[in-house]
Protein backbone atom coordinates (compact mmCIF):
# COMPACT_ATOMS: atom_id res chain seq x y z
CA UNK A 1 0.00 0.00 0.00
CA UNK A 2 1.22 3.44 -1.17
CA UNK A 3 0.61 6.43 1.10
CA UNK A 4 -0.16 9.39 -0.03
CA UNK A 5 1.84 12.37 0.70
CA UNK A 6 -0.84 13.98 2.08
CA UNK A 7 -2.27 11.52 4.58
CA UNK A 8 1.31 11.00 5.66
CA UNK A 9 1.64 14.74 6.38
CA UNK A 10 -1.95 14.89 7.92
CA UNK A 11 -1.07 11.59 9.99
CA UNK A 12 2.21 13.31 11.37
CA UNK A 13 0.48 16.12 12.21
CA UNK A 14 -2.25 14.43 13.92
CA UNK A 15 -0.04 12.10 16.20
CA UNK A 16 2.07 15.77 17.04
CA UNK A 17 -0.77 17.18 18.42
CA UNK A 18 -2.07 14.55 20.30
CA UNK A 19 1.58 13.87 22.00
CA UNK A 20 1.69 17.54 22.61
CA UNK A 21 -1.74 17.61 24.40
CA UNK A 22 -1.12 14.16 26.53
CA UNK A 23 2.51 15.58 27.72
CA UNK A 24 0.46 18.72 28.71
CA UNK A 25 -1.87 16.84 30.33
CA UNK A 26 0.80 14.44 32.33
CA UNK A 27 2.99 17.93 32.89
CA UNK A 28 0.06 19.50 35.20
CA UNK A 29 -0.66 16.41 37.39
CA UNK A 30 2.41 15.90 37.81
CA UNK A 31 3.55 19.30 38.71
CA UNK A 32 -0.33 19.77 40.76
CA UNK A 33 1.71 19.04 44.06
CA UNK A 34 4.45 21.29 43.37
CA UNK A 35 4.78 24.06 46.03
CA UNK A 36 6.05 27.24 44.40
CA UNK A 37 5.78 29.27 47.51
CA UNK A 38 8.17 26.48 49.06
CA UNK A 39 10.88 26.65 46.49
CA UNK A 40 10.58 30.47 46.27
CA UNK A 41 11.07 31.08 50.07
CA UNK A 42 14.60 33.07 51.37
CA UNK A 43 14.36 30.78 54.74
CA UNK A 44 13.97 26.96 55.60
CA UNK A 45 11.41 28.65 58.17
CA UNK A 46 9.01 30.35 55.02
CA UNK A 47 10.04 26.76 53.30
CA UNK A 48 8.23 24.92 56.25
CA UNK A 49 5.03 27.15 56.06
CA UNK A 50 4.61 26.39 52.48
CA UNK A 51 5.32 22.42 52.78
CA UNK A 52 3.70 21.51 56.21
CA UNK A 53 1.94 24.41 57.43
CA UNK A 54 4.27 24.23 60.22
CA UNK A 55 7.75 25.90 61.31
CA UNK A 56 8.48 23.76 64.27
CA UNK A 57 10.50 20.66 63.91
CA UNK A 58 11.58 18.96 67.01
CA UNK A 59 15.48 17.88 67.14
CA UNK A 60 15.92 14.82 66.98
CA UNK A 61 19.08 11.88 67.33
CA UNK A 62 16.75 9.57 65.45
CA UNK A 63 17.90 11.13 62.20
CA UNK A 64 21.32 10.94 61.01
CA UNK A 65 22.73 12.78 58.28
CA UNK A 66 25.66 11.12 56.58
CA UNK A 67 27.96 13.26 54.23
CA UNK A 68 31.87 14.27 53.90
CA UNK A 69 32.41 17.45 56.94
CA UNK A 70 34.06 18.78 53.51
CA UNK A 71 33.10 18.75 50.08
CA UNK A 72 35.69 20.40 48.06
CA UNK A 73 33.40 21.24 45.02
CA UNK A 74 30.07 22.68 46.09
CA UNK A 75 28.63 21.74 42.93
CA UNK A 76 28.06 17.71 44.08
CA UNK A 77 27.90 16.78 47.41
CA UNK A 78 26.45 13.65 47.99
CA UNK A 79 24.03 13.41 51.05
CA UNK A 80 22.70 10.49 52.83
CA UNK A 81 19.65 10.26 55.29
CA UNK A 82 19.15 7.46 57.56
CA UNK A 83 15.69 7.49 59.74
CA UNK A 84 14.65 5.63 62.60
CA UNK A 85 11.32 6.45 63.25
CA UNK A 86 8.16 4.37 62.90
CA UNK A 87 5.52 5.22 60.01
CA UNK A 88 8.03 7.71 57.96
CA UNK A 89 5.96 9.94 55.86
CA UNK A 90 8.50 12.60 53.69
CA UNK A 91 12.10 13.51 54.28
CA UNK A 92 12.75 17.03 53.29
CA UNK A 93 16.80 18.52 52.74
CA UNK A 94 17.21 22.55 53.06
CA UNK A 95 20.67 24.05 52.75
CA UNK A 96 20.65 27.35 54.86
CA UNK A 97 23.15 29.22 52.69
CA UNK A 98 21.53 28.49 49.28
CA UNK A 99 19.53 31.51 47.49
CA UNK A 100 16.81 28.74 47.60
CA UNK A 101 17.05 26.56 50.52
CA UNK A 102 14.47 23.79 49.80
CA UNK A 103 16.94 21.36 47.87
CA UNK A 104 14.19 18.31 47.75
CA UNK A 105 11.53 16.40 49.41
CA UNK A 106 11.15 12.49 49.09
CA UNK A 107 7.40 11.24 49.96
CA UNK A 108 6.61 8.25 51.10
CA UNK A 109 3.41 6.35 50.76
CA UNK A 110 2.09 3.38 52.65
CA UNK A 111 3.81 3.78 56.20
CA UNK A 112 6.28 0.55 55.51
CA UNK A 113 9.25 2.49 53.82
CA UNK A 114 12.58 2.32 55.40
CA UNK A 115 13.27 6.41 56.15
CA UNK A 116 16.28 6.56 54.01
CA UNK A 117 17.65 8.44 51.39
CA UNK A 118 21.03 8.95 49.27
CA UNK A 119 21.40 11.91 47.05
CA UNK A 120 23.89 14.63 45.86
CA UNK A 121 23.11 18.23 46.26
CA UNK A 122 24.21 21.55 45.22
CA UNK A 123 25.47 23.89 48.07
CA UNK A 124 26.26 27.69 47.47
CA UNK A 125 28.80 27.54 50.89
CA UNK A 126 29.67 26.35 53.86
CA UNK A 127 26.78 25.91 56.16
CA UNK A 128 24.24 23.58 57.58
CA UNK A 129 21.94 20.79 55.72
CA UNK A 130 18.92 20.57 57.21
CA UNK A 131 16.82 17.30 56.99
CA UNK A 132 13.15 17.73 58.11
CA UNK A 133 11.29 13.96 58.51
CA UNK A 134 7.91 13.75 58.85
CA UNK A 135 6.82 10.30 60.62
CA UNK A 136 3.29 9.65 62.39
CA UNK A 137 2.53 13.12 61.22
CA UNK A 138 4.97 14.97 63.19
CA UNK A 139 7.75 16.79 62.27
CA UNK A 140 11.74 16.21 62.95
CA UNK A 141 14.72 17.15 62.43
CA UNK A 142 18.40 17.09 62.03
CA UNK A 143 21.53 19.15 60.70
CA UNK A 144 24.82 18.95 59.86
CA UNK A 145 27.60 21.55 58.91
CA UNK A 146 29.02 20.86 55.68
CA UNK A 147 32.26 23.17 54.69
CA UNK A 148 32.32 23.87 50.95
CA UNK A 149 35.61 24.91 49.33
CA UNK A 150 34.16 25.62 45.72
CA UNK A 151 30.92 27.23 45.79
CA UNK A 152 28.15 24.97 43.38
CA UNK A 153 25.55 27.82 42.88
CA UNK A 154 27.10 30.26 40.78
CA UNK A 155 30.46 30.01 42.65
C-alpha cells in the first residue's frame, strides 16, 4: 500500500498534536503538588510554612545525616539520610546558605518504607543541611555543617 503524501503529512500532524496535548496533560498532574511558595522562600522557616503548614520541627538523634564534613566542590555533594522512626511519611533537605534553601523532598506512601535516602546536592557555601522527617505526622529534624571549598551555585 502506497501512502499518499498527504495523509502521511496529515497523519504526522495528527499524532504531534495529540503527544503535545497528553505531555500537557501528564505535565500538570504531575507538577499539581508542586509548592512554588516552598521553592521560592529566602528561609527553611518560610520553606516549612509552604510544605507543612508548620515551622516547628523537634530535634531529633533519630535522624542521622551522613555526608563528607568537607566537600571540596560545592557543585556535588552527595548526602545520605538514615531514619529511625516508625511510620516515615517525607524527608525534606534545606541548605541554609543556598539563594533557595528547599533542595528536595522524598514522599513516602504506605507507612512501611525504610526512612532513608542517598542523594547529591548543590550547596552555594559552607553551612548547615537541614533534613526535616515527617513520621506519624509529626515533624523532625536534624543538621549537619558541611564546609564547601568551591561554591556549586554560581560560585
Amino acid at each position: 500500500m502506497i501512502t499518499s503524501r498527504r495523509n502521511f503529512l496529515k497523519n504526522t500532524l495528527s499524532s504531534a498534536i495529540v503527544l503535545i496535548t497528553s505531555t500537557a496533560i501528564l505535565s500538570q498532574r504531575v507538577l499539581a503538588d508542586w509548592s512554588k511558595m516552598a521553592f521560592t522562600a529566602k528561609n527553611t522557616e518560610e520553606a516549612l510554612m509552604a510544605l507543612f503548614n508548620d515551622s516547628d520541627a523537634t530535634v531529633s538523634d533519630k535522624i542521622t545525616i551522613v555526608s563528607p564534613e568537607i566537600a571540596e566542590n560545592g557543585k556535588v555533594v552527595p548526602v545520605e539520610v538514615k531514619v529511625d522512626l516508625p511510620r516515615v511519611e517525607s524527608i525534606t533537605l534545606f541548605s541554609e546558605k543556598n539563594p533557595v534553601p528547599l533542595l528536595a523532598q522524598f514522599n513516602f506512601t504506605g507507612g512501611r518504607a525504610k526512612g532513608w535516602i542517598k542523594t547529591r546536592i548543590k550547596m552555594a557555601e559552607t553551612g548547615k543541611v537541614i533534613a526535616v522527617v515527617k513520621a506519624d505526622s509529626k515533624l523532625y529534624q536534624a543538621s549537619r555543617e558541611i564546609k564547601v571549598t568551591v561554591g556549586g551555585c554560581g560560585g
